[in-house]
C-alpha atoms as a PDB file:
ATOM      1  CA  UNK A   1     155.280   2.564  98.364  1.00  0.00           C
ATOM      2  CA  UNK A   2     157.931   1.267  96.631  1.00  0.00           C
ATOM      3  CA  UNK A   3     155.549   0.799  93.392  1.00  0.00           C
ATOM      4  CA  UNK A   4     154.951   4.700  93.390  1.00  0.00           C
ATOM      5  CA  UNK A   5     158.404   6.355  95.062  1.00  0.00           C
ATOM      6  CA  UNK A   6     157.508   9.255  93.955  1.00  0.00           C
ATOM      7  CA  UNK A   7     154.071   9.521  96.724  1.00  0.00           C
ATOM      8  CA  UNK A   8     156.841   7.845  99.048  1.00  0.00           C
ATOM      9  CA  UNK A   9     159.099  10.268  98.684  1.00  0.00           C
ATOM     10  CA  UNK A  10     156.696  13.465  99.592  1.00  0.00           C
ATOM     11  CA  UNK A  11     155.806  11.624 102.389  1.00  0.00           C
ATOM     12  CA  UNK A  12     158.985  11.217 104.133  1.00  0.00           C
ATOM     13  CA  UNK A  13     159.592   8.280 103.082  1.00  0.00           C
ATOM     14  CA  UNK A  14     163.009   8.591 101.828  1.00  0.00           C
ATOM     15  CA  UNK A  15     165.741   6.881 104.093  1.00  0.00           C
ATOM     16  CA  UNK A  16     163.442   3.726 103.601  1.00  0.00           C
ATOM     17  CA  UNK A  17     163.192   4.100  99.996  1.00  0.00           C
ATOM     18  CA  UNK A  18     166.782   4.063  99.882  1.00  0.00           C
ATOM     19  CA  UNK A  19     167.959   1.293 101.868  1.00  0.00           C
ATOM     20  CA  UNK A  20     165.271  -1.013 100.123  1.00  0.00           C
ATOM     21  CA  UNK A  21     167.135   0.031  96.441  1.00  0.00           C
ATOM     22  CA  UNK A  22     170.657  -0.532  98.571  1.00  0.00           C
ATOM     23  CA  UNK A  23     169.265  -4.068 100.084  1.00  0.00           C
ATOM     24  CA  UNK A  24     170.535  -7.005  98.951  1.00  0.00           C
ATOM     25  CA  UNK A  25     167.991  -9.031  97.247  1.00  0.00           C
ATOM     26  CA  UNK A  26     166.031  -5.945  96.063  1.00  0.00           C
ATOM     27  CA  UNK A  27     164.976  -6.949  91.663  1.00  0.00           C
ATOM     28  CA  UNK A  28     167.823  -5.464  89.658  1.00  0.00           C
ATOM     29  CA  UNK A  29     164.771  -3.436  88.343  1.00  0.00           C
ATOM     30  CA  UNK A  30     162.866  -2.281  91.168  1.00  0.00           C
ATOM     31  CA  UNK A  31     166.578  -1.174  92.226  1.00  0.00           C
ATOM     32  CA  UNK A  32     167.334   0.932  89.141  1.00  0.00           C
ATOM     33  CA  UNK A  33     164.075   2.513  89.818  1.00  0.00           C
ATOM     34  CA  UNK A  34     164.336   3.502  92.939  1.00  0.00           C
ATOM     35  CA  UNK A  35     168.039   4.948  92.309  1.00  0.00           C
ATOM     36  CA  UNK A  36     166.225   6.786  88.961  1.00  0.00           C
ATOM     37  CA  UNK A  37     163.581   8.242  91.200  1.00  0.00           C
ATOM     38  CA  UNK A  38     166.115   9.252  94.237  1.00  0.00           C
ATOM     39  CA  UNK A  39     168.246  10.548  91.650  1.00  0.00           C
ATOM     40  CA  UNK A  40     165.873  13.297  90.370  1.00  0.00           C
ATOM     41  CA  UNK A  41     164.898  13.511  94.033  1.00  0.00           C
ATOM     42  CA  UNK A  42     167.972  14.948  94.757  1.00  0.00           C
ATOM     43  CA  UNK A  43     168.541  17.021  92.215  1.00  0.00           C
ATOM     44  CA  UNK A  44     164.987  18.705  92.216  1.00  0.00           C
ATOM     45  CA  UNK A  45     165.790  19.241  96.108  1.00  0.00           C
ATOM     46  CA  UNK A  46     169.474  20.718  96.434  1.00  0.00           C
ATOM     47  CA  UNK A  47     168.769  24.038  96.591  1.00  0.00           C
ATOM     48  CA  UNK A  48     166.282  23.826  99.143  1.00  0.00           C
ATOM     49  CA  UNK A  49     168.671  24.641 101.999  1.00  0.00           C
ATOM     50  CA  UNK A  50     169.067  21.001 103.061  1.00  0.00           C
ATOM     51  CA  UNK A  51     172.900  20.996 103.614  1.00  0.00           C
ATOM     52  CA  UNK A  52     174.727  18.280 101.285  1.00  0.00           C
ATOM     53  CA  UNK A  53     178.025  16.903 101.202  1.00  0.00           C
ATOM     54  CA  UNK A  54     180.214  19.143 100.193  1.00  0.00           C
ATOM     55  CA  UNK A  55     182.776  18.464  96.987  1.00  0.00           C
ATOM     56  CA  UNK A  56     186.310  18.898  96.561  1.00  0.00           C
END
């Protein structure tokens, strides 16, 4: 999973996704692309009526 997020991600996969690029001891790389991944993740999904934080 964590080799293809992506596939991960669609299949609800994405509070463990997450903590394994927040874990200590995750590769500096496999870190960055997780965070890359979750990143456009996030963005692709904020309109979808999933409430998110709000800003000041």
């Amino acid at each position: 999973m964590v080799e293809s997020p992506c596939s991960g991600l669609l299949q609800g996969a994405e509070e463990y996704l997450r903590s394994v690029a927040a874990r200590r001891g995750t590769h500096r790389e496999i870190a960055a692309m997780l965070n890359t991944v979750i990143q456009e993740w996030d963005e692709q999904h904020s309109g979808t009526g999933i409430p998110q934080p709000a800003t000041a």
